[in-house]
Protein backbone atom coordinates (compact mmCIF):
# COMPACT_ATOMS: atom_id res chain seq x y z
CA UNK A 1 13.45 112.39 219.28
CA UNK A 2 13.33 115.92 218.25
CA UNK A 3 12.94 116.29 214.58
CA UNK A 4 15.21 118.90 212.43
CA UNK A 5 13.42 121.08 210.02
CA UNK A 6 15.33 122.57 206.83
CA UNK A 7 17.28 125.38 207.40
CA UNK A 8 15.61 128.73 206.83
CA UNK A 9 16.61 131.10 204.02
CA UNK A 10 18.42 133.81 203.97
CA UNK A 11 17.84 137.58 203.70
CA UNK A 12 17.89 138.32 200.06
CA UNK A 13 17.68 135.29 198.62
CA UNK A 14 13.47 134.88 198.65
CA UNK A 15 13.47 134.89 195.05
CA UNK A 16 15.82 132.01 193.91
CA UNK A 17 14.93 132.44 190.11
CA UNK A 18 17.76 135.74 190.20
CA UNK A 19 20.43 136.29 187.41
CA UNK A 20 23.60 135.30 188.08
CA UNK A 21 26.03 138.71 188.47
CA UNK A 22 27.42 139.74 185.18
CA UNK A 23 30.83 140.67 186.57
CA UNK A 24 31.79 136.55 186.67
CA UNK A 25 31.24 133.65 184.67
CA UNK A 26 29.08 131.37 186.64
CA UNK A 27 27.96 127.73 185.83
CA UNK A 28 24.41 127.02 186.53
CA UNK A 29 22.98 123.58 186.66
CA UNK A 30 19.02 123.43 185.94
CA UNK A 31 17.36 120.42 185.90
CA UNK A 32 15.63 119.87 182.33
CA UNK A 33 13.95 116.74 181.90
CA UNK A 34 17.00 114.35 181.43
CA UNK A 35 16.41 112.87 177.88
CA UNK A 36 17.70 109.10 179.29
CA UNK A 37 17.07 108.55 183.00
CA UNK A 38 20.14 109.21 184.91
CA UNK A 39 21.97 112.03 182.15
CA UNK A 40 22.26 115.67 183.71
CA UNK A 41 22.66 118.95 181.19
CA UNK A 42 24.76 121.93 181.70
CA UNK A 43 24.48 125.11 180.64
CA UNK A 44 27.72 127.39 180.95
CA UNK A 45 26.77 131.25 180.93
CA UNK A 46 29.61 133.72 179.89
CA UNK A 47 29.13 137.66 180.56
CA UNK A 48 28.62 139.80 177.30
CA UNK A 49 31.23 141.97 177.86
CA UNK A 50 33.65 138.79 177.92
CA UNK A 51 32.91 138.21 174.36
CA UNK A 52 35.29 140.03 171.72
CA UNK A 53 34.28 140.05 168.16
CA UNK A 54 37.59 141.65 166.65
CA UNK A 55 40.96 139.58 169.04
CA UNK A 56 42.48 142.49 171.46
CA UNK A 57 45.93 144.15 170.36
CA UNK A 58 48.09 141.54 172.75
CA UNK A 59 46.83 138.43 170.66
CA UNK A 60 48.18 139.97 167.33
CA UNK A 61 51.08 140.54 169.07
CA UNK A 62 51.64 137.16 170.26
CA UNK A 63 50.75 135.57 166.74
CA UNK A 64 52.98 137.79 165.02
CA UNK A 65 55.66 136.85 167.37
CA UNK A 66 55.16 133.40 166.47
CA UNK A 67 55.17 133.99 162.94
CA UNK A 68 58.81 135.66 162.88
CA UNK A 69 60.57 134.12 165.53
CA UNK A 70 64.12 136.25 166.70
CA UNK A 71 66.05 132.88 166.04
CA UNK A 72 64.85 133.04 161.91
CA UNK A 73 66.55 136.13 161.56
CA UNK A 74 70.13 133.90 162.05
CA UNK A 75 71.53 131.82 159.94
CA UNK A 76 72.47 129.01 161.60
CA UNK A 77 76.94 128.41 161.19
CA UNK A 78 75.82 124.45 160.05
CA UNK A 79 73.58 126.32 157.27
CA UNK A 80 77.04 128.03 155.90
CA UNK A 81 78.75 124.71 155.99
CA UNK A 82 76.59 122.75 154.18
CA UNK A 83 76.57 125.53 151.36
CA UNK A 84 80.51 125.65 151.45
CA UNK A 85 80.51 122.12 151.34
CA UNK A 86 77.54 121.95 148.05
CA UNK A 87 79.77 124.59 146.59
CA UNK A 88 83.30 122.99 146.58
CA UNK A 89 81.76 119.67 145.31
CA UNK A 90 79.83 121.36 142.21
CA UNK A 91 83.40 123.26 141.15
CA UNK A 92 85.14 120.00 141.39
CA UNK A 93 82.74 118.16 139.29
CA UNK A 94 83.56 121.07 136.56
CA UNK A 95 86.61 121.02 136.69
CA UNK A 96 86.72 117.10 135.96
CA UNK A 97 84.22 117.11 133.13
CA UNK A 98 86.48 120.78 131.67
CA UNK A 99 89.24 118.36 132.13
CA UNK A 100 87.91 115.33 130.72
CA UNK A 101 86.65 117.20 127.31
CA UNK A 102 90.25 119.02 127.41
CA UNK A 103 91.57 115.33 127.03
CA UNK A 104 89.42 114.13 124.74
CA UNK A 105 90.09 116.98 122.28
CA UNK A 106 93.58 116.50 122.63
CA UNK A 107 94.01 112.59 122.21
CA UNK A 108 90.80 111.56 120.16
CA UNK A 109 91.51 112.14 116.48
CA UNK A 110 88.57 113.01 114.33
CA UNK A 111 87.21 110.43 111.64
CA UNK A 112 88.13 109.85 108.14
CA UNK A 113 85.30 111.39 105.46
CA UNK A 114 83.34 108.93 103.62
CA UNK A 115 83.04 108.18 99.86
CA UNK A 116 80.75 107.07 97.53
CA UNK A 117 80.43 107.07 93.37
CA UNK A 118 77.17 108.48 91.96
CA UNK A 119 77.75 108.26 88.31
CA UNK A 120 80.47 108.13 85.39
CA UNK A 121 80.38 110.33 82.58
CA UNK A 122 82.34 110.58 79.57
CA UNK A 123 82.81 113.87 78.17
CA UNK A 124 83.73 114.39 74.44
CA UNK A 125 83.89 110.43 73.44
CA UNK A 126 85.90 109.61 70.25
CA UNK A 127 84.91 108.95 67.05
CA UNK A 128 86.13 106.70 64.71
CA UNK A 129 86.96 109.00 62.14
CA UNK A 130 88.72 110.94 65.19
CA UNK A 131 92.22 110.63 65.35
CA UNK A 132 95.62 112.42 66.81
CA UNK A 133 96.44 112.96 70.42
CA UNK A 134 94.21 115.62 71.16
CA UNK A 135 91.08 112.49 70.58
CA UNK A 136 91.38 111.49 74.07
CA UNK A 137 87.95 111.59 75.89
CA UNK A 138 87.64 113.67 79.32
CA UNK A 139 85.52 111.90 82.33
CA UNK A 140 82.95 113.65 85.26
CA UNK A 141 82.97 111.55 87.90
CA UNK A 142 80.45 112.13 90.68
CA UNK A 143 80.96 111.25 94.20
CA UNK A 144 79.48 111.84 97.56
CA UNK A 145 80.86 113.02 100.26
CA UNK A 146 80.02 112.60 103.90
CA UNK A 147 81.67 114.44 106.92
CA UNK A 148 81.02 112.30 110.27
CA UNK A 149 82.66 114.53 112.45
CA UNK A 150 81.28 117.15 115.10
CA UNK A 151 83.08 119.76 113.14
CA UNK A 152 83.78 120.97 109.66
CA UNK A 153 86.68 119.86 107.27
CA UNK A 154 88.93 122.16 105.08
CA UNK A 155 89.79 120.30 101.94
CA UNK A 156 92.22 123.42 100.63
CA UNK A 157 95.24 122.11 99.33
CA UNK A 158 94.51 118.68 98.40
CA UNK A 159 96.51 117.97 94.98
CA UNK A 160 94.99 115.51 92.56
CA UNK A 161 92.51 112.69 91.17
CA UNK A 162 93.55 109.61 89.15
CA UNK A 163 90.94 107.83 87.21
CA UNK A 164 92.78 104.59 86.48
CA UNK A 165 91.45 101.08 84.29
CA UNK A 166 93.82 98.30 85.63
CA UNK A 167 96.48 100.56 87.05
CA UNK A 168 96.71 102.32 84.24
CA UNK A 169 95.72 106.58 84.43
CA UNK A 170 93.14 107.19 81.94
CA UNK A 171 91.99 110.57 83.53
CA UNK A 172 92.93 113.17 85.91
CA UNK A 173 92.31 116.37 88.00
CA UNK A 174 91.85 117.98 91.17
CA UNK A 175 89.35 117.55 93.98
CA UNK A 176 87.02 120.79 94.05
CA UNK A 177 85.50 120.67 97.16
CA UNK A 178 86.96 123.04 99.78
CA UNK A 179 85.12 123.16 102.64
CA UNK A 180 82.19 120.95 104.42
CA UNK A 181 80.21 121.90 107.15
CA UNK A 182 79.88 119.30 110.21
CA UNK A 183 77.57 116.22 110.24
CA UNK A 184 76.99 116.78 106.63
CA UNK A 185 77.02 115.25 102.60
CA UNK A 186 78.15 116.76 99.41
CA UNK A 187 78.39 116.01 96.14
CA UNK A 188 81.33 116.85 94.10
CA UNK A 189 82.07 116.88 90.38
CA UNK A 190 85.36 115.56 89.40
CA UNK A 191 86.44 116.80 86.01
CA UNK A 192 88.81 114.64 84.39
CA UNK A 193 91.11 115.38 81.66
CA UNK A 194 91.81 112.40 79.50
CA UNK A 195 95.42 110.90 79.51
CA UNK A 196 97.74 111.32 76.86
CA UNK A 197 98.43 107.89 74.72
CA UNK A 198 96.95 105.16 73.59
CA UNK A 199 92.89 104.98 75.01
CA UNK A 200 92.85 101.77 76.57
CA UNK A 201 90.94 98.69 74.10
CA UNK A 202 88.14 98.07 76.61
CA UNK A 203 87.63 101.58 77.30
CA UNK A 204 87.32 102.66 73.78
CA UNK A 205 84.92 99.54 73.29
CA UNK A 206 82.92 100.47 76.02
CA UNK A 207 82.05 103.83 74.99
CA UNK A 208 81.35 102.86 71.53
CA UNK A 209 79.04 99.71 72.61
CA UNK A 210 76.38 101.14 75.02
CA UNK A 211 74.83 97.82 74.75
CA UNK A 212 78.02 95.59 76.02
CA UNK A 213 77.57 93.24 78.64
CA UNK A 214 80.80 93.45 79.70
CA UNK A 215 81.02 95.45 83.26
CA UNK A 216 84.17 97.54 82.95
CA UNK A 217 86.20 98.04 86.08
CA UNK A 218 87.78 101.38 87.19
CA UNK A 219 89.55 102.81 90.88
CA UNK A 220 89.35 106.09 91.55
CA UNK A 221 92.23 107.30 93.97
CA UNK A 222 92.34 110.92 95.23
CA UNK A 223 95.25 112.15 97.91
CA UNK A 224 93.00 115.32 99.79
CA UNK A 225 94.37 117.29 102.89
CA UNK A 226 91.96 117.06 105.32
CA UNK A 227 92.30 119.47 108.02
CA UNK A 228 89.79 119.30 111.16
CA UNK A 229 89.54 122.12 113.74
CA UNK A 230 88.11 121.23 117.02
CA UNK A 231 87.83 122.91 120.37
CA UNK A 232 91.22 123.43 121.38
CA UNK A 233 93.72 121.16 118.59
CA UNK A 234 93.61 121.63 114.69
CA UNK A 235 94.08 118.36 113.26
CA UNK A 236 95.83 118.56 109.81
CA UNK A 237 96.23 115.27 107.74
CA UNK A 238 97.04 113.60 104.40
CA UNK A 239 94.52 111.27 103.16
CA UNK A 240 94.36 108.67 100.78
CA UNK A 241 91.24 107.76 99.27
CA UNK A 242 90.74 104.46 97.02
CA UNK A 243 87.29 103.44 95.28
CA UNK A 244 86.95 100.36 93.36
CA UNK A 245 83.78 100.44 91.39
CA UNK A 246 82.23 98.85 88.16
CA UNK A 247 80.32 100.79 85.57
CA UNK A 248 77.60 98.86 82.81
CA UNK A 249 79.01 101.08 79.78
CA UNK A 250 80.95 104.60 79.55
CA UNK A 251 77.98 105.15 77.01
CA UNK A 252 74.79 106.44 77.23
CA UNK A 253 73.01 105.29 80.19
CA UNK A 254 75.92 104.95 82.40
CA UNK A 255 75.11 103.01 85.55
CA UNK A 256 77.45 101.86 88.75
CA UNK A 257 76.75 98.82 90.00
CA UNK A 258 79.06 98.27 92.48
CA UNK A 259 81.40 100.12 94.23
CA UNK A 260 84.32 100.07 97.86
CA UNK A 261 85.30 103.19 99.10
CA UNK A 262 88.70 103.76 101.43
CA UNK A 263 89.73 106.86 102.83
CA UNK A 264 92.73 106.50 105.41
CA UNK A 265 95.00 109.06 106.89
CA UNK A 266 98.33 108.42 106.75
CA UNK A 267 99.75 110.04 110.37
């Protein structure tokens, strides 16, 4: 049988060891010594003037395309109705909390001052060789006064103070104070002009004895016009205001020791 020999080369291709052309990317298998028996390695060759360093013009393009798409420039009609919608519900909540503080100014009625007694003094106390009408002792009461509410009060107008021993006047005058400033205290000086007619027994003792141990009680009542302005309403009210307190002497070294304060408005 007639044996086949390998096919002869061709013309031009005597030295197989030749560079690919640079015009195309060829692939190029050489046989290095295969690190596991079996593995094969590859070796791709691109041509130089394939290979940018800076991308062309078109690929900026394209990116920048990407980057602002046509369909941004829009605004989508579901975008407008969901800020329509955000809108309307934000006014209506306003409008019910405007509403709701309307109401509340209108229907809540602001709160009554409070009162307290600091101290008792007697001004020009009696002798014993004293005596006529004009003897009668005057009275400086201090008390404290504390404004609870979000806004100031006017006092202006209010009309008088009674100090009284057992419902009976022993001193009076008028309430000072005009005007407090919100969420705040004062204290006020009442001057008291002493009664005319007879000074009461225990209140004549108890100036003379500073060392009695007899408490002497006294009420201190006080009609004021309390007038509150708030947002929208002026509130304008009579007041009544009762303390029942007890003093250790109308002497020297006049302490309180216990007191209950009332203020009400009467509409």
């Amino acid at each position: 049988m007639e044996e086949r020999g390998p096919p002869a080369a061709a013309a031009g291709d005597d030295d197989g060891n030749e560079d690919p052309p640079q015009s195309e990317m060829q692939l190029v298998l050489r046989p290095p010594p295969p690190p596991f028996p079996g593995a094969n390695t590859y070796v791709v060759q691109i041509p130089k003037d394939q290979i940018y360093r800076v991308p062309p013009p078109e690929n900026a393009l394209i990116v920048e395309r990407h980057r602002n798409p046509e369909n941004k420039k829009k605004k989508s009609p579901c975008c407008t109705i969901r800020c329509l919608i955000i809108g309307a519900i934000v006014f209506s909540l306003c409008l019910i909390l405007f509403i709701t503080l309307l109401s509340l100014s209108l229907t809540v009625k602001p709160k009554e001052p409070k009162f307290s007694i600091s101290n008792v003094h007697v001004k020009n106390p009696k002798s014993k060789s004293d005596t006529g009408k004009n003897s009668h002792p005057g009275y400086e009461v201090s008390v404290k006064v504390n404004n609870p509410n979000g806004h100031g009060i006017n006092y202006e107008g209010s009309e008088w103070a009674s100090l009284l021993l057992k419902e009976k006047s022993i001193g009076k005058g008028k309430f000072p104070l005009k005007k407090q400033e919100k969420d705040s205290s004062a204290t006020v000086k009442l001057v008291l002009d002493g009664s005319k007619g007879a000074l009461p027994r225990e209140v004549e003792k108890s100036i003379e004895n500073t060392n009695s141990k007899m408490h002497l009680p006294l009420t201190l009542k006080m009609d004021l016009s309390v007038k509150v302005k708030g947002f929208i309403k002026t509130w304008k009210m009579e007041t009544e205001v009762e303390c029942h307190f007890q003093v250790s002497t109308l002497g020297k070294g006049t302490k309180v020791l216990q007191q209950k304060c009332e203020a009400k408005f009467k509409g």
